[in-house]
PDB file of N, CA and C in Angstrom:
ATOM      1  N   UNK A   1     -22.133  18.670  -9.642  1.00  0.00           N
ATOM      2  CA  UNK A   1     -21.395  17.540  -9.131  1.00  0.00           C
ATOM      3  C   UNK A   1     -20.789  17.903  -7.776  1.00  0.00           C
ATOM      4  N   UNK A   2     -20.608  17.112  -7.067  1.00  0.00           N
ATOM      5  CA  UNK A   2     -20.690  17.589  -5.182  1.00  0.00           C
ATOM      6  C   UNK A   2     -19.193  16.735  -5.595  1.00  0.00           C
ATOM      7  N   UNK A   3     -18.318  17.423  -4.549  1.00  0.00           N
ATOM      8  CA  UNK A   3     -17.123  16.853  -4.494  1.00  0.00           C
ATOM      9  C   UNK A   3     -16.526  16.602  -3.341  1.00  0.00           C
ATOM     10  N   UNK A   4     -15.772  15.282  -2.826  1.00  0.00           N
ATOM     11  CA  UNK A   4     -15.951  15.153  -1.487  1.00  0.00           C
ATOM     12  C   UNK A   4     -14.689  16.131  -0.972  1.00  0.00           C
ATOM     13  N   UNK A   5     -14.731  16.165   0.284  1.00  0.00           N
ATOM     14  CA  UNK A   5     -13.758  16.925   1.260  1.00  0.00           C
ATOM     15  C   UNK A   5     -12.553  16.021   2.010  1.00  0.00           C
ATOM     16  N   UNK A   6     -11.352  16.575   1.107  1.00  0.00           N
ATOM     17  CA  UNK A   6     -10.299  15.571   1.516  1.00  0.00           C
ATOM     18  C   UNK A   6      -9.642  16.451   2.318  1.00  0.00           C
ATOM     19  N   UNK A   7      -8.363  15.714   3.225  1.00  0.00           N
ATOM     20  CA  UNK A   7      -7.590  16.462   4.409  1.00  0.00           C
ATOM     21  C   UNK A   7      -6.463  15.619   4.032  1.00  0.00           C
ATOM     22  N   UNK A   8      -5.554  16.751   4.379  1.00  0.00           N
ATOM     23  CA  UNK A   8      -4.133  16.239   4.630  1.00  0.00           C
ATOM     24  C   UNK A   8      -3.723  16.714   5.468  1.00  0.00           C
ATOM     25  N   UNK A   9      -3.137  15.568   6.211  1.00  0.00           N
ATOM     26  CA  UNK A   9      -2.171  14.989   7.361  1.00  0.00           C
ATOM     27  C   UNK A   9      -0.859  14.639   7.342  1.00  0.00           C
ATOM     28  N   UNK A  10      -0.705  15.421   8.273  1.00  0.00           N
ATOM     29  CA  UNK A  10       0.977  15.011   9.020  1.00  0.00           C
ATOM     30  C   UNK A  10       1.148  13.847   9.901  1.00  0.00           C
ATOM     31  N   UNK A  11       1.959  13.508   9.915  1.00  0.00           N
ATOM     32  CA  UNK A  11       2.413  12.561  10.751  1.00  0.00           C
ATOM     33  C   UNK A  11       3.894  11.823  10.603  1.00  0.00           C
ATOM     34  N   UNK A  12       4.254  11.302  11.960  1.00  0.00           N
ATOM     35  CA  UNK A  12       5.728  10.952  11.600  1.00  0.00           C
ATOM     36  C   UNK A  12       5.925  10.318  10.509  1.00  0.00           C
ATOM     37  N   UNK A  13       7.186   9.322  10.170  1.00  0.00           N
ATOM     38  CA  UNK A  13       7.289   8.648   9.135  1.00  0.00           C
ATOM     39  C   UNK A  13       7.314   6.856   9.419  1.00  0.00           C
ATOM     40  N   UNK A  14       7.587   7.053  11.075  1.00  0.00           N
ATOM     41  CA  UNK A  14       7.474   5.849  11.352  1.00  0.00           C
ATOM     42  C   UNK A  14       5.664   5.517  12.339  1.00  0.00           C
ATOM     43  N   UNK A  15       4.643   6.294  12.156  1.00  0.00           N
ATOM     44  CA  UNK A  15       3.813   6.462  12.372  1.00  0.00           C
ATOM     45  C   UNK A  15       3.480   6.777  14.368  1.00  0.00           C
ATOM     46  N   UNK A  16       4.395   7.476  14.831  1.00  0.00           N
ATOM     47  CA  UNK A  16       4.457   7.263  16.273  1.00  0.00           C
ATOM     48  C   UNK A  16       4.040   8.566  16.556  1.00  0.00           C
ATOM     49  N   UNK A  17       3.035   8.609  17.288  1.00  0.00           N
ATOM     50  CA  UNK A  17       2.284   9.903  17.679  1.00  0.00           C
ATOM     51  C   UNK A  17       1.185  10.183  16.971  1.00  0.00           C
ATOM     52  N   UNK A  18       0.147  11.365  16.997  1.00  0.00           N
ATOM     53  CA  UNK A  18      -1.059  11.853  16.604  1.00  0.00           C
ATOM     54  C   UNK A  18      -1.012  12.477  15.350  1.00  0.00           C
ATOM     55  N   UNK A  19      -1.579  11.971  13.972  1.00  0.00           N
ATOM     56  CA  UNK A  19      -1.734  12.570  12.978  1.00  0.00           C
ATOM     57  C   UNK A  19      -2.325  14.109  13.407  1.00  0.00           C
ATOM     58  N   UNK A  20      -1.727  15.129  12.442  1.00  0.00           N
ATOM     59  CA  UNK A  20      -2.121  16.202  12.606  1.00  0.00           C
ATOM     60  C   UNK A  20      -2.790  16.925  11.710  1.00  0.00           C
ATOM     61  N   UNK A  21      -4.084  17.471  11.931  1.00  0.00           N
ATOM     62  CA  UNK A  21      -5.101  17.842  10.216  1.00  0.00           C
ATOM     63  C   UNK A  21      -4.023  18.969  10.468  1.00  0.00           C
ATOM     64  N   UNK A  22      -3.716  19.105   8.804  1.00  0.00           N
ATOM     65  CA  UNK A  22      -3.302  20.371   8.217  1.00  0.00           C
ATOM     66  C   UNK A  22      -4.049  21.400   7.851  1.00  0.00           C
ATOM     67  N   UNK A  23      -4.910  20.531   6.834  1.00  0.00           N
ATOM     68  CA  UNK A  23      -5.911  21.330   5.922  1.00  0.00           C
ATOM     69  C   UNK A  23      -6.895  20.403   5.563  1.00  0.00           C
ATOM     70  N   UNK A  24      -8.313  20.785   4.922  1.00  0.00           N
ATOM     71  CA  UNK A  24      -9.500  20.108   4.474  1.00  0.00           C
ATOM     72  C   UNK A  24      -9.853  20.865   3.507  1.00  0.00           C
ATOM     73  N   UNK A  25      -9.912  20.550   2.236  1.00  0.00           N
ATOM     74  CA  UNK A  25     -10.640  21.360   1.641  1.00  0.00           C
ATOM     75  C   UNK A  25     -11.525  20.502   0.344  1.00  0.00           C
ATOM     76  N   UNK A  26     -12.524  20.722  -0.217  1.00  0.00           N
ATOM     77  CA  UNK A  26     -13.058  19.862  -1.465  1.00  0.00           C
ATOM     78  C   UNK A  26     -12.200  20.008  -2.492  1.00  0.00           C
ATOM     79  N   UNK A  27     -12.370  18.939  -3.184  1.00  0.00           N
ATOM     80  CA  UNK A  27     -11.272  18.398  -3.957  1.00  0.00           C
ATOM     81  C   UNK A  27      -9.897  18.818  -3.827  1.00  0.00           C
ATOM     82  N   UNK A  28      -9.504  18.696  -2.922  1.00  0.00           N
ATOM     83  CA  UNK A  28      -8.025  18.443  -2.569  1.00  0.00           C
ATOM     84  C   UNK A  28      -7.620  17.583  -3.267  1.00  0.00           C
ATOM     85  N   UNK A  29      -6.200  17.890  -4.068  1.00  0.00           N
ATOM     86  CA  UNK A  29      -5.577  16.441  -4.200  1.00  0.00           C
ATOM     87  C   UNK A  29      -3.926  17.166  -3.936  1.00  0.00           C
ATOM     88  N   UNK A  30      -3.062  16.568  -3.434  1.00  0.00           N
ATOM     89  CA  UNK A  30      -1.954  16.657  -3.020  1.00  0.00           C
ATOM     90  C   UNK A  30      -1.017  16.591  -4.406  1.00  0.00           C
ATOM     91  N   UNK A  31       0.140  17.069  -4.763  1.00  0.00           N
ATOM     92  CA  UNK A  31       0.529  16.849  -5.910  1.00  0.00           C
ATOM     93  C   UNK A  31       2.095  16.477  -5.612  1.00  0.00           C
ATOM     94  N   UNK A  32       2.748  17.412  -4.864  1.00  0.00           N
ATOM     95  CA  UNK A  32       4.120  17.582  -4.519  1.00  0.00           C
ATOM     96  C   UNK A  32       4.345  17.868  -3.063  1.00  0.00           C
ATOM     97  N   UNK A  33       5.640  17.793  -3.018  1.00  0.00           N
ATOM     98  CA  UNK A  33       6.322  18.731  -1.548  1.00  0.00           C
ATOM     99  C   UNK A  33       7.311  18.629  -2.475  1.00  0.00           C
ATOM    100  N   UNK A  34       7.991  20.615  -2.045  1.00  0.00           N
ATOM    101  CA  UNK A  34       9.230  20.967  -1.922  1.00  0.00           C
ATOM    102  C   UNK A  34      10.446  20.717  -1.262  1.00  0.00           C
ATOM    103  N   UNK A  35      11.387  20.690  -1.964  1.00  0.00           N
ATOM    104  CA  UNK A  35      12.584  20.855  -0.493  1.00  0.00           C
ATOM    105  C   UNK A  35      12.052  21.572   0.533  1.00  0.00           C
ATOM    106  N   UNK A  36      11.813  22.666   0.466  1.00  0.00           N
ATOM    107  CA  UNK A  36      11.669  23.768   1.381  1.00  0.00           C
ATOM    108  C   UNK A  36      10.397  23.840   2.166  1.00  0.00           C
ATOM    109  N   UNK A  37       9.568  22.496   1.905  1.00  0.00           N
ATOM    110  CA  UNK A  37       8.174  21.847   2.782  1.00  0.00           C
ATOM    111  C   UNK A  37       7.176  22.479   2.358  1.00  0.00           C
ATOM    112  N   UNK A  38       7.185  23.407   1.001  1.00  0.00           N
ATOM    113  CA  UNK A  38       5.644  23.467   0.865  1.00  0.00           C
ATOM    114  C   UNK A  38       5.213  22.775   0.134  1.00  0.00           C
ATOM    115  N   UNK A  39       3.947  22.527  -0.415  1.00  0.00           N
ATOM    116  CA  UNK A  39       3.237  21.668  -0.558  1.00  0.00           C
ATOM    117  C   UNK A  39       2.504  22.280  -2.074  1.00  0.00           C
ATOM    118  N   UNK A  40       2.588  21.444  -2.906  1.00  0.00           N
ATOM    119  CA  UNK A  40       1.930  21.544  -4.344  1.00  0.00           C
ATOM    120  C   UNK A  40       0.772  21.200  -4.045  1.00  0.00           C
ATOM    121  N   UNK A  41      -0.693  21.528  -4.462  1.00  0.00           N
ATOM    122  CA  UNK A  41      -1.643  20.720  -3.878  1.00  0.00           C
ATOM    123  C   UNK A  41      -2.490  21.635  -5.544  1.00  0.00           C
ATOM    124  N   UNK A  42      -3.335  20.868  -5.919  1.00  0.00           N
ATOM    125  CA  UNK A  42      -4.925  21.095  -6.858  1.00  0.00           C
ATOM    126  C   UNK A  42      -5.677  21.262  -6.186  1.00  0.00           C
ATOM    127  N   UNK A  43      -6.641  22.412  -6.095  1.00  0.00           N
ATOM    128  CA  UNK A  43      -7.921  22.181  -5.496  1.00  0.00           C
ATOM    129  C   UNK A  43      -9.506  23.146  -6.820  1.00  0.00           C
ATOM    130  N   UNK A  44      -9.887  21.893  -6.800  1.00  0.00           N
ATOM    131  CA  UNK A  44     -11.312  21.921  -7.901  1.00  0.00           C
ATOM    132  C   UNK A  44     -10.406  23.042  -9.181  1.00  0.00           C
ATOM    133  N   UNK A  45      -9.434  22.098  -9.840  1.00  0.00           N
ATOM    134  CA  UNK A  45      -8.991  22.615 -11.318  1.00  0.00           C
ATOM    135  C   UNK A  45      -8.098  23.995 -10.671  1.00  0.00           C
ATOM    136  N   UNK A  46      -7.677  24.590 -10.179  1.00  0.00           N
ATOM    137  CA  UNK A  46      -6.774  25.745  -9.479  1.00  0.00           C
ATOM    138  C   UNK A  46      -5.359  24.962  -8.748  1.00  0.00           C
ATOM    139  N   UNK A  47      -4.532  25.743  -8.929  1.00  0.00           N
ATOM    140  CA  UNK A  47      -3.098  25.087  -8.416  1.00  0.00           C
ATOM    141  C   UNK A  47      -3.290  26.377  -6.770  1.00  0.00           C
ATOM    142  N   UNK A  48      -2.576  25.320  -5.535  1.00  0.00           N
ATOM    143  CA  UNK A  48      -2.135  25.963  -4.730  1.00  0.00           C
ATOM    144  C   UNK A  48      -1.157  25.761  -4.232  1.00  0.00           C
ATOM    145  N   UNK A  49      -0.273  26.678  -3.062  1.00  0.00           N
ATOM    146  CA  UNK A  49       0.856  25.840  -2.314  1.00  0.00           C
ATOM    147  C   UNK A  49       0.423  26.194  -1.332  1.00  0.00           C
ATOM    148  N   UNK A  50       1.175  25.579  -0.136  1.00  0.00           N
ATOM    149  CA  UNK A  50       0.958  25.779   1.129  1.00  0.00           C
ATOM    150  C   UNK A  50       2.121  25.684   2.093  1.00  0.00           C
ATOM    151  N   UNK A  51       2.507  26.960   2.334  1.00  0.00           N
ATOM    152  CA  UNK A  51       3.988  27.331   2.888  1.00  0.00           C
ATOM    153  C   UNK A  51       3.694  26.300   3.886  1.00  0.00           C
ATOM    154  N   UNK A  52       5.144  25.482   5.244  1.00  0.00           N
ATOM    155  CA  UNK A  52       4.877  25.609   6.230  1.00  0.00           C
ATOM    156  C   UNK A  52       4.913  26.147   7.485  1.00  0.00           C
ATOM    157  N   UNK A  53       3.474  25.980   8.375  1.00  0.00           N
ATOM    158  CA  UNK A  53       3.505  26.915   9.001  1.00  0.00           C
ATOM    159  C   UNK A  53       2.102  27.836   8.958  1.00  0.00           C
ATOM    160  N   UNK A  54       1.756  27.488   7.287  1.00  0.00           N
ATOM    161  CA  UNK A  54       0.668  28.764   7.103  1.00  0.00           C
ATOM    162  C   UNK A  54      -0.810  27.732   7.008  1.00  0.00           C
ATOM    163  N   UNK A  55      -1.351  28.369   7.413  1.00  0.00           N
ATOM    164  CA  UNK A  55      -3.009  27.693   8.100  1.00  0.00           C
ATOM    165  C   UNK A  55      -3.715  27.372   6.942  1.00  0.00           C
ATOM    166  N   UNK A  56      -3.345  28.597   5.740  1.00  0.00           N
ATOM    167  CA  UNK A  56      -4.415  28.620   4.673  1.00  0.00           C
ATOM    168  C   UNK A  56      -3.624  28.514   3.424  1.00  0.00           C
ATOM    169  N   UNK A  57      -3.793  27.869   1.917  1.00  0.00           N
ATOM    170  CA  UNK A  57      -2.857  27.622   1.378  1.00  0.00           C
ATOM    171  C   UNK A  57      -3.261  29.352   0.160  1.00  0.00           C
ATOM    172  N   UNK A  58      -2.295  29.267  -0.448  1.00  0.00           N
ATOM    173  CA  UNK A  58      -1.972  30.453  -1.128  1.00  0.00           C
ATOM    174  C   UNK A  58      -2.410  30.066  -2.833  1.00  0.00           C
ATOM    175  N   UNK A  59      -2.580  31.412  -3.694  1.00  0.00           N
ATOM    176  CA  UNK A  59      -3.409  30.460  -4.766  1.00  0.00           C
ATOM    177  C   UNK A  59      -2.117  30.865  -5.812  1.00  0.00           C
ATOM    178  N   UNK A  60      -2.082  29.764  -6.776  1.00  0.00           N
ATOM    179  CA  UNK A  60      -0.316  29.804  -7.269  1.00  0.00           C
ATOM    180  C   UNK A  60      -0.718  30.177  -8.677  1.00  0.00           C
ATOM    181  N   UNK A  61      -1.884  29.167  -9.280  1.00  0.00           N
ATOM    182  CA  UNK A  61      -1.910  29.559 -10.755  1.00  0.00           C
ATOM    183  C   UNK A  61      -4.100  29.453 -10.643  1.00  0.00           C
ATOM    184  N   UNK A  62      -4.885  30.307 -10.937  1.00  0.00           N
ATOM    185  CA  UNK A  62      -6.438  29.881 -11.136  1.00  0.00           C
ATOM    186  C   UNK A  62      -7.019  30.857 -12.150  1.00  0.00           C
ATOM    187  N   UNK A  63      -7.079  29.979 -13.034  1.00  0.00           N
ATOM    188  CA  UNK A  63      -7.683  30.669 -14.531  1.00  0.00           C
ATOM    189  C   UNK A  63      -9.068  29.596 -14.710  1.00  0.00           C
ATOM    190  N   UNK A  64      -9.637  30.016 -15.773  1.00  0.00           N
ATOM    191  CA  UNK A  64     -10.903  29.479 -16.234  1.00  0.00           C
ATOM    192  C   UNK A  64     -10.608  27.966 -16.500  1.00  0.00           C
ATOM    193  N   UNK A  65      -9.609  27.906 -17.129  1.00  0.00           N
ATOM    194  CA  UNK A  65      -8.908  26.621 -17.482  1.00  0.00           C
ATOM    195  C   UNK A  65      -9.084  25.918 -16.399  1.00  0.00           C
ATOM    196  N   UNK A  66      -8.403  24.760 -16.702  1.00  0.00           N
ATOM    197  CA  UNK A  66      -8.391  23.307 -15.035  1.00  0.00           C
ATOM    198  C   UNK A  66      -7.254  23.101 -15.208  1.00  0.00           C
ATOM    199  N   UNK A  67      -6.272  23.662 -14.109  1.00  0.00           N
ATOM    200  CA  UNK A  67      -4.909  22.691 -13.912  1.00  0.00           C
ATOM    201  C   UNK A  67      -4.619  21.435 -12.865  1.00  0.00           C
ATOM    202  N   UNK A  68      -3.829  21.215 -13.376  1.00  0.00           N
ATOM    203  CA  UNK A  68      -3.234  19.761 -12.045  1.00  0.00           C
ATOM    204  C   UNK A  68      -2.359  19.864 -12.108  1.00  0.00           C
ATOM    205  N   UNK A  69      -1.695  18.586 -11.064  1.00  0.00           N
ATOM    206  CA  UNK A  69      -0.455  18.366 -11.263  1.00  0.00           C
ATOM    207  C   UNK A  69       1.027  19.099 -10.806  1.00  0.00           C
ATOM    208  N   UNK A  70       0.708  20.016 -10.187  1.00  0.00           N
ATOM    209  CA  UNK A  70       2.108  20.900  -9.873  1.00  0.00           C
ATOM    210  C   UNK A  70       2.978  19.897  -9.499  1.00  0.00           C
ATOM    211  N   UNK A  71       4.185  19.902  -9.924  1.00  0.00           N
ATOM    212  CA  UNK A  71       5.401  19.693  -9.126  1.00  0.00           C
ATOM    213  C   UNK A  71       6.574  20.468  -9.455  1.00  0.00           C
ATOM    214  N   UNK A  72       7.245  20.545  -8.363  1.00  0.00           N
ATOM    215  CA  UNK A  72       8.420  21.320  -8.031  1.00  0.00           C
ATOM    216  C   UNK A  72       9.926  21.006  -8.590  1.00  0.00           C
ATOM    217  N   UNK A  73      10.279  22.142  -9.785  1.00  0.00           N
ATOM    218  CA  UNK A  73      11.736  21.304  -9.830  1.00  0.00           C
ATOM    219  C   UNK A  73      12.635  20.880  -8.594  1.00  0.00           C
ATOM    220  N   UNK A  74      13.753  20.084  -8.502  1.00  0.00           N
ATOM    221  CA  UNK A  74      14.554  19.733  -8.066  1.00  0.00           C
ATOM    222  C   UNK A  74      15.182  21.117  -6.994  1.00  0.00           C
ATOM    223  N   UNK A  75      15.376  22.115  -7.563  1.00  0.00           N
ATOM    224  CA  UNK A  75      16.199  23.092  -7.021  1.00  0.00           C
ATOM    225  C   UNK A  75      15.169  24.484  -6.327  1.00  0.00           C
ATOM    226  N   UNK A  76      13.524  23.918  -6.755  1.00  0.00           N
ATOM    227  CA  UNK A  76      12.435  24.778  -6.344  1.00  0.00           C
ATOM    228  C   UNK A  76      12.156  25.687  -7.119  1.00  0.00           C
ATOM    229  N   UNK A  77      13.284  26.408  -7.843  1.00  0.00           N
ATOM    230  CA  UNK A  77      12.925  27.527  -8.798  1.00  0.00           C
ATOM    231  C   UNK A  77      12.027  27.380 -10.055  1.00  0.00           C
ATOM    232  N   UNK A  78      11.435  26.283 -10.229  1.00  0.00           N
ATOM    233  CA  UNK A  78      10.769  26.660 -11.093  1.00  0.00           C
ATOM    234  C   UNK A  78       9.542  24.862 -10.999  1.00  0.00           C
ATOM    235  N   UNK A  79       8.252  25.427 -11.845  1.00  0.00           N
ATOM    236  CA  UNK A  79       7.606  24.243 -11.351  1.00  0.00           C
ATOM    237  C   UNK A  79       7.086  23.727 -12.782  1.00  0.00           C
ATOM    238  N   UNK A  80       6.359  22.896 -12.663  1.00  0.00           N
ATOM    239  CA  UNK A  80       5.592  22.241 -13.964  1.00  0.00           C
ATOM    240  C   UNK A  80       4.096  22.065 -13.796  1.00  0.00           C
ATOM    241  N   UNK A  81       3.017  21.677 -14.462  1.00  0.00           N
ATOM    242  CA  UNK A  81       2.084  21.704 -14.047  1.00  0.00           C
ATOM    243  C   UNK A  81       0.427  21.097 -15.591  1.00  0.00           C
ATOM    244  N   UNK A  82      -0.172  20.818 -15.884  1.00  0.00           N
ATOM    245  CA  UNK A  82      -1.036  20.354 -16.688  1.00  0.00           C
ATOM    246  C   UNK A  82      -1.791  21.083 -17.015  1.00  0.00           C
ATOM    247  N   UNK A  83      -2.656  21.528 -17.668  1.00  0.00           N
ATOM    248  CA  UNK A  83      -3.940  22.099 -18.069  1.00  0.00           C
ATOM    249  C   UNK A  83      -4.448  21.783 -19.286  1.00  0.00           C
ATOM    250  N   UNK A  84      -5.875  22.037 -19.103  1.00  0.00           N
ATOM    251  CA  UNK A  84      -6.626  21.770 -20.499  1.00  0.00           C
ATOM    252  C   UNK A  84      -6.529  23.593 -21.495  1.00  0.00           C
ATOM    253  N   UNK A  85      -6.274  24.355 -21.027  1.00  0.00           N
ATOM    254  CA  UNK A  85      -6.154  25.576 -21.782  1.00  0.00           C
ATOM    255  C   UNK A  85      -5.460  24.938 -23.264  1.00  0.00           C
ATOM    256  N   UNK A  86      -6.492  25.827 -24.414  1.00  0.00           N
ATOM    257  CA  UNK A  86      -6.033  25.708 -25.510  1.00  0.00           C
ATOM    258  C   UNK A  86      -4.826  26.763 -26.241  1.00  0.00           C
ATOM    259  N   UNK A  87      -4.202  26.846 -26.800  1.00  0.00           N
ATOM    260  CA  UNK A  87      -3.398  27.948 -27.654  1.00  0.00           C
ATOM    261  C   UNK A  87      -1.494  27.874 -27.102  1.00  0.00           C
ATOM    262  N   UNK A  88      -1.552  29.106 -27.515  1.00  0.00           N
ATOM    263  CA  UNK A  88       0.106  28.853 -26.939  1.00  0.00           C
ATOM    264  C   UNK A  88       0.503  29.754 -25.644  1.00  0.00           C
TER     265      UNK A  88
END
């Protein structure tokens, strides 16, 4: 199964000026932002973040399993996240 190549972009909030590619990668899907601006993101069943600032995102949780879903508590210290992994 071919999966397309998504990008995420910056840009103001009132849309004034040049969107900026961040990143591209296949199956990207965006999940969260932190207080502290990094970025929860899934890519093909693997959790990543992506400090800002940093070009390439960092790999947070990638097991055999498929996760999604990261998001960030409230205070950052700690996160949540989905998977199909069975057991405890």
């Amino acid at each position: 199964q071919r999966r397309e190549t998504q990008t995420l972009v910056r840009t103001a909030a009132d849309y004034s000026g040049v969107p900026e590619r961040m990143l591209q990668l296949p199956g990207l899907i965006l999940s969260d932002v932190a207080r502290d601006g990094r970025f929860g993101l899934t890519v093909d069943g693997d959790l990543l973040t992506l400090a800002p600032g940093a070009e390439e995102p960092e790999p947070f949780l990638a097991t055999e399993a498929n996760e999604a879903g990261l998001r960030f508590s409230p205070d950052g210290k700690y996160v949540t996240y989905v998977t199909d992994e069975t057991g405890r």
